[in-house]
Protein backbone atom coordinates (compact mmCIF):
# COMPACT_ATOMS: atom_id res chain seq x y z
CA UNK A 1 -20.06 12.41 -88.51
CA UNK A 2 -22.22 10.02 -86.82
CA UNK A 3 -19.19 8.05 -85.57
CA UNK A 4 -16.98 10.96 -84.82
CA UNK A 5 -19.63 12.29 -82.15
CA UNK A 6 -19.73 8.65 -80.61
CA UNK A 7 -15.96 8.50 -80.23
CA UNK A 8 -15.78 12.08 -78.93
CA UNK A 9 -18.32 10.92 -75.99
CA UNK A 10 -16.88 7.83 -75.46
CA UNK A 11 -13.25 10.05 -75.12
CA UNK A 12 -15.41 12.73 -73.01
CA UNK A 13 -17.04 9.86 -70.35
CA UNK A 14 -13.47 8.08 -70.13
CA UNK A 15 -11.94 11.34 -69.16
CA UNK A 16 -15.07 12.29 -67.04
CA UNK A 17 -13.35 11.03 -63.88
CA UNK A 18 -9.94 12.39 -64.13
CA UNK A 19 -11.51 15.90 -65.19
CA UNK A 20 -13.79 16.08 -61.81
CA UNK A 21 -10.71 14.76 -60.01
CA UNK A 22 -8.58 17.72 -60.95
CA UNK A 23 -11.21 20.53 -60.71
CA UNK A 24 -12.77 18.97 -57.26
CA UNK A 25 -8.71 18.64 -56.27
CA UNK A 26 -8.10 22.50 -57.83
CA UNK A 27 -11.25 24.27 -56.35
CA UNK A 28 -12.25 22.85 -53.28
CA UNK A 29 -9.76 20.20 -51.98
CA UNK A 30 -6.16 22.55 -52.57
CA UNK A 31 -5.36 25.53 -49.75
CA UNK A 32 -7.08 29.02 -50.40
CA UNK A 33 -3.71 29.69 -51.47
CA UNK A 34 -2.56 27.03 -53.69
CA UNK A 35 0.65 28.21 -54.52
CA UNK A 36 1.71 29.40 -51.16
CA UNK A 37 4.60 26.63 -50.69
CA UNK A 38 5.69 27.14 -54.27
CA UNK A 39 5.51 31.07 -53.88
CA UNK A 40 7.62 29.93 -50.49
CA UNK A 41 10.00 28.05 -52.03
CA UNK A 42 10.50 30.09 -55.27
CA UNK A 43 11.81 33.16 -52.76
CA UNK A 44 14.72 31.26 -51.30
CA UNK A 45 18.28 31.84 -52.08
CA UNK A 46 19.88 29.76 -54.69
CA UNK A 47 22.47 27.28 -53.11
CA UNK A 48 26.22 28.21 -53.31
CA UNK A 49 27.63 26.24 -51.13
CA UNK A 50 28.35 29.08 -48.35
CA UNK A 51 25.51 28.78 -45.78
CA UNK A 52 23.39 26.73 -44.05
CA UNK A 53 19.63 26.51 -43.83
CA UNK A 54 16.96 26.61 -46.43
CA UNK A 55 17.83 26.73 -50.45
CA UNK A 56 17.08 26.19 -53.47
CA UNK A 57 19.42 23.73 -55.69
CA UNK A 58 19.38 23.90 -59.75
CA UNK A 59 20.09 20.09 -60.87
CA UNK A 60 19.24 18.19 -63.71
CA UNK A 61 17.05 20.51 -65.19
CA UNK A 62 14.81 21.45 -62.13
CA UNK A 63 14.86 22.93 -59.23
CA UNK A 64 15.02 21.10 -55.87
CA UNK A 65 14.03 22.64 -52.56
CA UNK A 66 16.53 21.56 -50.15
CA UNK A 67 18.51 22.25 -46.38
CA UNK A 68 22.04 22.28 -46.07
CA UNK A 69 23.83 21.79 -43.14
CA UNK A 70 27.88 22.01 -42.54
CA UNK A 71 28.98 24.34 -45.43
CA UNK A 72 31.82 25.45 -42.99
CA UNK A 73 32.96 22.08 -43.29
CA UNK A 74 35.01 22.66 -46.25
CA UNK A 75 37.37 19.32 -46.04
CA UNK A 76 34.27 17.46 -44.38
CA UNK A 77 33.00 14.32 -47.07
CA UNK A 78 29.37 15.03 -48.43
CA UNK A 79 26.40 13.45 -47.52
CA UNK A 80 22.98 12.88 -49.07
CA UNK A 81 19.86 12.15 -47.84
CA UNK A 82 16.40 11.19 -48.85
CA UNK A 83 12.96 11.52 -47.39
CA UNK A 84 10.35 8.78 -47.63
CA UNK A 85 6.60 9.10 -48.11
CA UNK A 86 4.64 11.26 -47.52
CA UNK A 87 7.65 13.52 -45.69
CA UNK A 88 10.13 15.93 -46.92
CA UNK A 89 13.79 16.42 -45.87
CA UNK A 90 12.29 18.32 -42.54
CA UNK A 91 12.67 14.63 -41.17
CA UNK A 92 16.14 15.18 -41.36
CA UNK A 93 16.68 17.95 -39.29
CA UNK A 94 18.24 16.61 -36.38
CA UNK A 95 20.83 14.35 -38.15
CA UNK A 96 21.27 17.27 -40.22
CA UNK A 97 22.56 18.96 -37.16
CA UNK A 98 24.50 15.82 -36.27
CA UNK A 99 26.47 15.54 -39.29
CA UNK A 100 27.54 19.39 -38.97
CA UNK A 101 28.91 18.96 -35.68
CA UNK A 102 30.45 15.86 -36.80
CA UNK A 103 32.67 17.63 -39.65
CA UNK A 104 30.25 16.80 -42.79
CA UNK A 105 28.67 18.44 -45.85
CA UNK A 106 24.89 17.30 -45.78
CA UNK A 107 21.88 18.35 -48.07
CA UNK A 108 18.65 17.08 -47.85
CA UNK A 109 16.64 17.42 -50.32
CA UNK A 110 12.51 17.56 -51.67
CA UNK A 111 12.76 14.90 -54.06
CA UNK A 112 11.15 14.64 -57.42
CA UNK A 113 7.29 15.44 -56.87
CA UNK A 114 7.71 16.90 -53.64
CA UNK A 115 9.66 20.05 -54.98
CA UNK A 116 7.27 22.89 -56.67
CA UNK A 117 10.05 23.11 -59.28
CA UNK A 118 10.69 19.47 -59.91
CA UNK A 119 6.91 17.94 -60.66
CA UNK A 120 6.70 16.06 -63.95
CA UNK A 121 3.20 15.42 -64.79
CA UNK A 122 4.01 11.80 -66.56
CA UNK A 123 4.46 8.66 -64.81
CA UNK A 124 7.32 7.59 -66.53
CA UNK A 125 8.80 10.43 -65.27
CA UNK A 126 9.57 8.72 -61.39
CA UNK A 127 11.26 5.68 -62.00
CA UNK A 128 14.03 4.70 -59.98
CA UNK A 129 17.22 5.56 -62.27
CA UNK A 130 15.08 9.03 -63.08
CA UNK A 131 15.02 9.53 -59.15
CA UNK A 132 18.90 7.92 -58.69
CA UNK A 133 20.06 10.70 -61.37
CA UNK A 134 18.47 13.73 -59.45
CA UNK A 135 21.00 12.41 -56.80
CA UNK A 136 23.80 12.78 -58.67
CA UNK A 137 22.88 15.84 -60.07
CA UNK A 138 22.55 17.30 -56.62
CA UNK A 139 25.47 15.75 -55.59
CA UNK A 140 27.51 17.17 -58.70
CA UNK A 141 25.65 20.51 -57.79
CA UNK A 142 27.48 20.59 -54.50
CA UNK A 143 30.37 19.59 -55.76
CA UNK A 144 30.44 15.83 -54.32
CA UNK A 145 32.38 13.65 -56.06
CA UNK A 146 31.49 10.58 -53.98
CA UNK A 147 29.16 10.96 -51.05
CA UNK A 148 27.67 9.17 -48.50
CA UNK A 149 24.23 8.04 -48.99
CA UNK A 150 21.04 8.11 -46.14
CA UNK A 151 17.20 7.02 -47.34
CA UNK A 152 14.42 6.37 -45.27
CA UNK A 153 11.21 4.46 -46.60
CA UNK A 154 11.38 4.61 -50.60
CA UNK A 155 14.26 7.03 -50.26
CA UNK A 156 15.99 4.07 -48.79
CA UNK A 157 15.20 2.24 -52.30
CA UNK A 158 16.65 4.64 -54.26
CA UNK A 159 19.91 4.80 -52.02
CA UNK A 160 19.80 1.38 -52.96
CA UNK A 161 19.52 1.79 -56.34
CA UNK A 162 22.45 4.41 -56.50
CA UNK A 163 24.59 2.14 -53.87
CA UNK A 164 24.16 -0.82 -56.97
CA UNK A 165 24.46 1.25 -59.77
CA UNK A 166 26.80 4.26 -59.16
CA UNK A 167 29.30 2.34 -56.54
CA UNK A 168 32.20 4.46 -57.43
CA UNK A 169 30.28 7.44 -56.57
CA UNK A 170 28.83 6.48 -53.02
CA UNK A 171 30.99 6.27 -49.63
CA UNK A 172 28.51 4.26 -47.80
CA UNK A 173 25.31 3.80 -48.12
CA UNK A 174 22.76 3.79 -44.81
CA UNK A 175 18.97 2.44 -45.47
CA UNK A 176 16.15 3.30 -42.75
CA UNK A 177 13.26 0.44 -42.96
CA UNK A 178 13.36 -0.12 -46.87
CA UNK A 179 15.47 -3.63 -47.14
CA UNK A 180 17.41 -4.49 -50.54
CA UNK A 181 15.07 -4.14 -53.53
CA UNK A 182 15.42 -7.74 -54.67
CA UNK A 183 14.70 -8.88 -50.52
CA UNK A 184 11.50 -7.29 -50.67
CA UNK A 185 10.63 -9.01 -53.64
CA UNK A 186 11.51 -12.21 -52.58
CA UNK A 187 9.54 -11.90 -49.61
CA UNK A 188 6.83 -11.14 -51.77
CA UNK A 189 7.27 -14.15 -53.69
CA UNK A 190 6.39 -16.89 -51.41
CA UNK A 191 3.45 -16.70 -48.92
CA UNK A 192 4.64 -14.24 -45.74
CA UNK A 193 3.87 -11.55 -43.44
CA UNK A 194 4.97 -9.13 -46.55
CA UNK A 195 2.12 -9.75 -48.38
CA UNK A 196 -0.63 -7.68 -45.66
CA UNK A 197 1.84 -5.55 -45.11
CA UNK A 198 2.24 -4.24 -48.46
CA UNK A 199 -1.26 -4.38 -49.26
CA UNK A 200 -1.16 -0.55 -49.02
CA UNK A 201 0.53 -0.24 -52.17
CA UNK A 202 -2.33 -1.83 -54.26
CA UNK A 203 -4.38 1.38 -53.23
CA UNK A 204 -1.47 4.11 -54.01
CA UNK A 205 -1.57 2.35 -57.61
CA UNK A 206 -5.46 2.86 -58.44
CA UNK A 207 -6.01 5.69 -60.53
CA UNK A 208 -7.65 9.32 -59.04
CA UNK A 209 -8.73 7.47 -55.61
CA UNK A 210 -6.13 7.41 -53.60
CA UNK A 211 -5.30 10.82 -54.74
CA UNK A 212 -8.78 12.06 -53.97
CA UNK A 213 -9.10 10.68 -50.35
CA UNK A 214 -5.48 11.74 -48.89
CA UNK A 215 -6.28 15.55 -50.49
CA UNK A 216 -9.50 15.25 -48.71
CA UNK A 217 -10.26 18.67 -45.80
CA UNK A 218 -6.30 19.28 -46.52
CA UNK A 219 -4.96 15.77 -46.25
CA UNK A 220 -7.09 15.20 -43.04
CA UNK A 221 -6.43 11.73 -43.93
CA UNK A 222 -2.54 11.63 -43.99
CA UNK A 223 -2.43 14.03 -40.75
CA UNK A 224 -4.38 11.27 -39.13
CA UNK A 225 -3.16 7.96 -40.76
CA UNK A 226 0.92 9.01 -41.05
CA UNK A 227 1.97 11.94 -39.15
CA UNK A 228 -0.10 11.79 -36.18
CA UNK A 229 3.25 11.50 -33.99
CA UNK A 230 5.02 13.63 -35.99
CA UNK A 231 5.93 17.65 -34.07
CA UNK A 232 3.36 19.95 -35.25
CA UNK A 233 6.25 22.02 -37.28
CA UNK A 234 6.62 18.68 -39.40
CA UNK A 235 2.87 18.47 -40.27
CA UNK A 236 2.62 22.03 -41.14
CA UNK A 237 5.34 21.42 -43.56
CA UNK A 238 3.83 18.48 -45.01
CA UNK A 239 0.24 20.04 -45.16
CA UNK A 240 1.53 22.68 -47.25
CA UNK A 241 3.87 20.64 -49.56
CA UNK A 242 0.26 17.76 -50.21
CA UNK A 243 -1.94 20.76 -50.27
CA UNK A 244 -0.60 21.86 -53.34
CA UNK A 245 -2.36 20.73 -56.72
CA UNK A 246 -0.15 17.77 -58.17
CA UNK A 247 1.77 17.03 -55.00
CA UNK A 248 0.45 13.95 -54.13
CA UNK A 249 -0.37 12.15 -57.61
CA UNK A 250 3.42 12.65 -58.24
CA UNK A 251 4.20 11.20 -54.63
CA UNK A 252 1.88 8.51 -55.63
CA UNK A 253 3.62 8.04 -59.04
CA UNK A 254 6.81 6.95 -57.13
CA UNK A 255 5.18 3.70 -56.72
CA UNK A 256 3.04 3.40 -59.81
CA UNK A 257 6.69 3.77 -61.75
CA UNK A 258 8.71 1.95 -59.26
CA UNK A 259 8.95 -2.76 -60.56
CA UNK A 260 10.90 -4.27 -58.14
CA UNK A 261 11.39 -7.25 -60.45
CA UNK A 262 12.37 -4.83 -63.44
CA UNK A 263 15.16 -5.52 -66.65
CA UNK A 264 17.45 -3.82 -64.37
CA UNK A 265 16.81 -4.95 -60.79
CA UNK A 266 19.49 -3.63 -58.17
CA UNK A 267 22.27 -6.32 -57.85
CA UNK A 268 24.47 -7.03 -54.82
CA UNK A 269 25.52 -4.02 -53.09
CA UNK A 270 29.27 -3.00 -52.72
CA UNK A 271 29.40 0.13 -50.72
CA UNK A 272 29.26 -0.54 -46.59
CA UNK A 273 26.03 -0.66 -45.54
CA UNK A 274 24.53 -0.55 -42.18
CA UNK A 275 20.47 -1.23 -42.71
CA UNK A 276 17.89 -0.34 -39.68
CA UNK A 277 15.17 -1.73 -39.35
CA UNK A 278 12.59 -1.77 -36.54
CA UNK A 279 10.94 -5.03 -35.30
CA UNK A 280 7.51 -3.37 -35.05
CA UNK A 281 7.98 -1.89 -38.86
CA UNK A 282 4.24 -1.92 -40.63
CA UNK A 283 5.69 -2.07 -43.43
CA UNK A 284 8.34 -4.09 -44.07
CA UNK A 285 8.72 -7.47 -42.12
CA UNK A 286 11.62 -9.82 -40.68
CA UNK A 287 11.63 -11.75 -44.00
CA UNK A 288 12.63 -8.84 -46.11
CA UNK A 289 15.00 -7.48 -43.47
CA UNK A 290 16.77 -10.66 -42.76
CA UNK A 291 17.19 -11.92 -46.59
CA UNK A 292 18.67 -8.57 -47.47
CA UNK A 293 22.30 -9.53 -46.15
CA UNK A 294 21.93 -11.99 -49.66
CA UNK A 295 21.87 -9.46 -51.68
CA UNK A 296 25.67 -7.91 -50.26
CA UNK A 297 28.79 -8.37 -51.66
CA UNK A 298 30.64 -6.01 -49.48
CA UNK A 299 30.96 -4.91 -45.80
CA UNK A 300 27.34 -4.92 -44.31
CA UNK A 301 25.41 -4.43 -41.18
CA UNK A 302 22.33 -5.20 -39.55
CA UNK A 303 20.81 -3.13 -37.10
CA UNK A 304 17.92 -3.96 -35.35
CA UNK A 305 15.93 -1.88 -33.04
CA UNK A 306 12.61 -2.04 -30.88
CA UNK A 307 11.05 0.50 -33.40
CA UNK A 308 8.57 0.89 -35.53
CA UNK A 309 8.45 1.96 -39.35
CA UNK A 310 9.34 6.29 -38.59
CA UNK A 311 13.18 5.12 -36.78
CA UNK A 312 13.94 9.14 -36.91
CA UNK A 313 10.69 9.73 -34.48
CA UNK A 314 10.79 5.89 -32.62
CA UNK A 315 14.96 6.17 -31.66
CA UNK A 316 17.00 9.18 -32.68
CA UNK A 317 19.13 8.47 -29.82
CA UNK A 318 20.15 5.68 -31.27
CA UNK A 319 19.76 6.05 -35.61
CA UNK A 320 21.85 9.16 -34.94
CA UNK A 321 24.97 7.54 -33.18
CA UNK A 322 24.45 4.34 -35.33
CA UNK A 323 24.49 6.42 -38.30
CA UNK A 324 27.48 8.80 -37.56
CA UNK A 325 29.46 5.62 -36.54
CA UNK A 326 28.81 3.65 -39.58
CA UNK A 327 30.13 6.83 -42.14
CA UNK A 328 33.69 7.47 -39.67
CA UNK A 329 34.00 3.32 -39.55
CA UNK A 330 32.79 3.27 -43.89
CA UNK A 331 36.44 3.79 -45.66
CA UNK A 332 38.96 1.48 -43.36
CA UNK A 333 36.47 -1.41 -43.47
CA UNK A 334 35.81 -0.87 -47.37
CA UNK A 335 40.03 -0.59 -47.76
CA UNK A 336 40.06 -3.94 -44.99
CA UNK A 337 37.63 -5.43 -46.83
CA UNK A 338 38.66 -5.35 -50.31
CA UNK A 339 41.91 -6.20 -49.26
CA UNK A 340 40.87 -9.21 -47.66
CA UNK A 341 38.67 -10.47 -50.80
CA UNK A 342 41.71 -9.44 -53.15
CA UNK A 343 44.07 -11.75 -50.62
CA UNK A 344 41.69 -14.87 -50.91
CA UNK A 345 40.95 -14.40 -55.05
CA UNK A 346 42.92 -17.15 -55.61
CA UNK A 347 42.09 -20.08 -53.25
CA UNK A 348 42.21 -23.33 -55.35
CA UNK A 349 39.05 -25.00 -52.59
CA UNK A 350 36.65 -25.85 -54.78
CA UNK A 351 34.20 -24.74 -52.05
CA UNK A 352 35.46 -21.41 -51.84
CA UNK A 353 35.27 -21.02 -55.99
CA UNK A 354 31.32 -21.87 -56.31
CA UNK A 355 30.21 -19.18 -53.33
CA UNK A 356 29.25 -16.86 -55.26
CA UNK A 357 25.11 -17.83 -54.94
CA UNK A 358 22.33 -16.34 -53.30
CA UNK A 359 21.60 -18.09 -50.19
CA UNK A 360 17.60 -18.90 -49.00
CA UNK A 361 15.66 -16.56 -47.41
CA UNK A 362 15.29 -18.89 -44.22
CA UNK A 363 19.43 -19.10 -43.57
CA UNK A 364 19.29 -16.36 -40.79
CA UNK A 365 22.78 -14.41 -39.83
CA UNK A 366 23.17 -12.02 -36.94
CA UNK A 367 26.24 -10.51 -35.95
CA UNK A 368 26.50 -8.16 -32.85
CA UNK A 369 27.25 -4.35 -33.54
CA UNK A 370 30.13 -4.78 -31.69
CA UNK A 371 30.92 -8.15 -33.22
CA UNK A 372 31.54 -10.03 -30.39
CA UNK A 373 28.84 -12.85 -31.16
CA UNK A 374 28.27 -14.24 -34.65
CA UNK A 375 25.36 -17.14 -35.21
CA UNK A 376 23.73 -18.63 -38.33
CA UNK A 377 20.03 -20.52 -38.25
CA UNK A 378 18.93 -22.88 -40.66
CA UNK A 379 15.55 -22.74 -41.35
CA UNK A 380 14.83 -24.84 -44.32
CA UNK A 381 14.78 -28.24 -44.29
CA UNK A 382 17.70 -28.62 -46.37
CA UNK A 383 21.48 -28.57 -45.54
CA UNK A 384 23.64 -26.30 -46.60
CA UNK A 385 27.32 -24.80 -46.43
CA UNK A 386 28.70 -22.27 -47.30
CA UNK A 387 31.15 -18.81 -45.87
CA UNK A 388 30.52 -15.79 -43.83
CA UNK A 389 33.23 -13.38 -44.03
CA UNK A 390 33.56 -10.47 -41.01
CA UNK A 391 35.68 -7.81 -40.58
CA UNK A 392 35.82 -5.01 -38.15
CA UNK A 393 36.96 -1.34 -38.40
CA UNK A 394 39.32 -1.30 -34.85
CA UNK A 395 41.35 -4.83 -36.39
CA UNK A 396 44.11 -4.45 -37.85
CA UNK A 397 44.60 -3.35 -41.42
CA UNK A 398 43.86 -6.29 -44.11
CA UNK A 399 42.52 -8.19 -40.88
CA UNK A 400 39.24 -10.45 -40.83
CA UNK A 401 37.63 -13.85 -40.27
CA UNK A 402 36.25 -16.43 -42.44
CA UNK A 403 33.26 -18.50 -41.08
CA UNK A 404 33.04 -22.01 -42.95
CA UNK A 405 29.10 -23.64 -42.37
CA UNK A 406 27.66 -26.82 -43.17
CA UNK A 407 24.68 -26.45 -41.39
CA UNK A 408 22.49 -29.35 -41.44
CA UNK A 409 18.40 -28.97 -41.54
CA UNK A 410 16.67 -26.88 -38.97
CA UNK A 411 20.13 -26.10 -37.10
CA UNK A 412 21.77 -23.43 -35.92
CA UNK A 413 25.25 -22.85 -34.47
CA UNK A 414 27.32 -19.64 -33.28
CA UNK A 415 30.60 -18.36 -32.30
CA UNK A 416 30.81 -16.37 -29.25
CA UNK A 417 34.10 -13.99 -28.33
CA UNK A 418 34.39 -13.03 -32.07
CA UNK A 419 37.86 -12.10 -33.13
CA UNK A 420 38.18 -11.11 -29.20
CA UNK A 421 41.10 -8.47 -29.22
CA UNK A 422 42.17 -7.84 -25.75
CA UNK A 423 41.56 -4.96 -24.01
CA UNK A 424 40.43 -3.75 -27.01
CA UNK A 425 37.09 -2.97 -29.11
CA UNK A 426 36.11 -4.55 -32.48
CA UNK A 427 34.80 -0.91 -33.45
CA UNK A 428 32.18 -1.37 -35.98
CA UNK A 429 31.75 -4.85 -37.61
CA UNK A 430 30.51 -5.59 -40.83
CA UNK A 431 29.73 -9.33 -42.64
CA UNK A 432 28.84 -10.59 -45.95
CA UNK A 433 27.42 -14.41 -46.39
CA UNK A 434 27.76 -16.18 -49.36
CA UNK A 435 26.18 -19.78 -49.96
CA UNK A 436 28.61 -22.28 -51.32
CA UNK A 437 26.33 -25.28 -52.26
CA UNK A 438 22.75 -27.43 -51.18
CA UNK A 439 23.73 -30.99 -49.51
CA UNK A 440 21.76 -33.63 -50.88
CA UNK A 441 23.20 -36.16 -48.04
CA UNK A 442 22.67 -35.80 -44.03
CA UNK A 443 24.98 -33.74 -42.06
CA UNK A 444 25.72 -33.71 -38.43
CA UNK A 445 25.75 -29.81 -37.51
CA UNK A 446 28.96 -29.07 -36.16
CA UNK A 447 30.68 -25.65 -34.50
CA UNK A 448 31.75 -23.02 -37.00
CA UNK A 449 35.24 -23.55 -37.85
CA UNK A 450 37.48 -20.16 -38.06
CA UNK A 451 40.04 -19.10 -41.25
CA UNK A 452 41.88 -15.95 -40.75
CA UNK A 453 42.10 -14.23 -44.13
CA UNK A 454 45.99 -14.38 -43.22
């Protein structure tokens, strides 16, 4: 009996915590009505595909709070997209608007732990292939066979994560700030400005704390910390979606589930993919941006912008455009470019056989949006060589250009008047690198040379 009591107060003082944490976060912390968003959400029409606005979407066993935009579109191609943290899909609105006028189908949605009807209390519940099937069950609720994919922040991760696993389902895939998985990690890996910039996350994985001080006065904290630029109609949105009981310990669980460096990381990427990524991004730095374009095996660009981390508040003028021009340009350079990868399959250069490796993080490529200057820096202080394939969506079908390196130590060479078409435009241009081998012996850097796929 004895030991029973001393187990049942060792159970009671472990739980102590966690117990104060919910009723101090139920009683005094939560809204006076604490089910006001859910009550809010709960009276909105059930999506069926015939109106715009404000629904409510049945998928996967839950129910998703969502706005749709272009359900007049009936031929227009379907487009998903996926909020960050701490936001909802009210950061959408604009592009939302954007895509209707453009011809698309577009829902954005309240992902897992930010709808009132989709809030698993586990953990385990908000790992990335849990929050990559919600996708697909949305996108099989609207009837989306394939879709075009948009994430901003960790939505952008799990756009990844869909993009790598679920290729035949996704049109194109478009990442705001989050690089590649497997970039981020690698950037983590080795001494770099990544490391104090995701110092952050240490806190959102501690237990009851971080929970307790962004619930604090009605998330006084995250209305002055993350959405003090943000229009008021944003914050009231986001005040009532944290000020709910649960909100933001399943937010929070998003990166307590989430391993970068897990028995299924994402692989290279096949969908086109245009990433953005602002040069005054908090959160995610050069290093992870630039060794992303490793981690591509099919059309990709790089878009970078005098921004910081929030590119929908920093530069709609330009995320907008960028975006709608990357989803018409998506299917001819995916066609152009498998085409062109099919045509080269069987070269007998040994060269061309063994590039199928990841190249370092310091082998730098940029290639203009319109594609008219291509250049590659060697920062290591090896040598290397290897091939950087481009193609463009205004070239002619099965058209594109094959950049052969051997780049010697702390070099750098480019190519200006890429694939020059006169009197013409390049349209939107796309590149993937791959690394062919490490030179043990001293090269002289020399001019890129150019090999026309045919």
């Amino acid at each position: 009996m004895t030991y029973l009591k001393k187990v049942w107060l060792i159970a009671a003082l472990v739980l102590l915590p966690f117990t104060a944490a919910y009723g101090i976060d139920r009683l005094v912390l939560a809204p006076s009505c604490p089910d006001c968003h859910a009550a809010m959400t709960q009276a909105l029409p059930l999506f069926d595909g015939s109106e715009d606005g404000l629904v409510r979407i049945r998928a996967n066993n839950m129910t998703f709070r969502a706005r749709v935009a272009g359900s007049g579109n009936r031929d227009g191609e379907g487009v998903i997209l996926l909020h960050g943290f701490p936001e909802t899909s009210i950061m959408w609105e604009s592009l939302l608007e954007a895509l209707r006028k453009a011809g698309y189908r577009a829902i954005a949605f309240d992902q897992r732990g930010y709808s009132p009807g989709a809030r698993p209390r586990l953990e385990n519940d908000y790992t990335k292939g849990k929050l990559a099937n919600d996708v697909l069950a949305v996108a099989d609720a609207a009837g989306f066979e394939k879709f075009h994919v948009i994430g901003h922040d960790f939505g952008g991760a799990i756009a990844w994560t869909l993009a790598d696993r679920y290729p035949e389902r996704v049109l194109s895939l478009t990442s705001l700030a989050m690089p590649h998985p497997l970039a981020l990690s690698e950037a983590l890996s080795n001494p770099s400005p990544q490391w104090p910039a995701s110092s952050y996350v240490l806190f959102y994985r501690l237990p009851v704390l971080p929970e307790l001080a962004m619930s604090f006065d009605q998330a006084a904290l995250l209305t002055r910390w993350k959405w003090s630029r943000h229009p008021k109609d944003q914050v009231a949105e986001y005040r009532r979606v944290f000020g709910e009981p649960g909100a933001i310990h399943a937010a929070l669980d998003w990166y307590r589930a989430f391993e970068f460096r897990s028995l299924d990381p994402a692989g290279k990427v096949r969908p086109p993919t245009l990433f953005l990524w602002g040069e005054e991004d908090g959160a995610f730095s050069r290093a992870s941006a630039v060794a992303t374009a490793n981690y591509m095996d099919g059309p990709y660009r790089l878009r970078t912008l005098n921004a910081g981390h929030n590119l929908m508040l920093d530069a709609p003028n330009i995320v907008v455009p960028e975006v709608l021009e990357h989803l018409a340009s998506a299917a001819k350079a995916r066609n152009q470019w498998t085409a062109a990868l099919a045509s080269s399959s069987d070269s007998t250069d040994e060269t061309e056989a063994s590039c199928d490796q990841v190249p370092p993080h310091c082998l730098r490529i940029q290639l203009s949006p319109e594609g008219k200057t291509f250049r590659i820096r060697n920062q290591c202080s090896d040598t290397y060589k290897g091939v950087v394939r481009v193609t463009c969506s205004a070239w002619a079908p099965n058209t594109g250009i094959e950049y052969r390196f051997n780049l010697g130590a702390k070099s750098e060479l480019a190519q200006e008047g890429v694939g020059a078409r006169t009197g013409q435009s390049n349209g939107t241009c796309y590149f993937r690198p791959r690394l062919c081998a490490k030179v043990t012996a001293p090269v002289k850097p020399k001019a890129a040379s150019i090999w026309p796929f045919l």
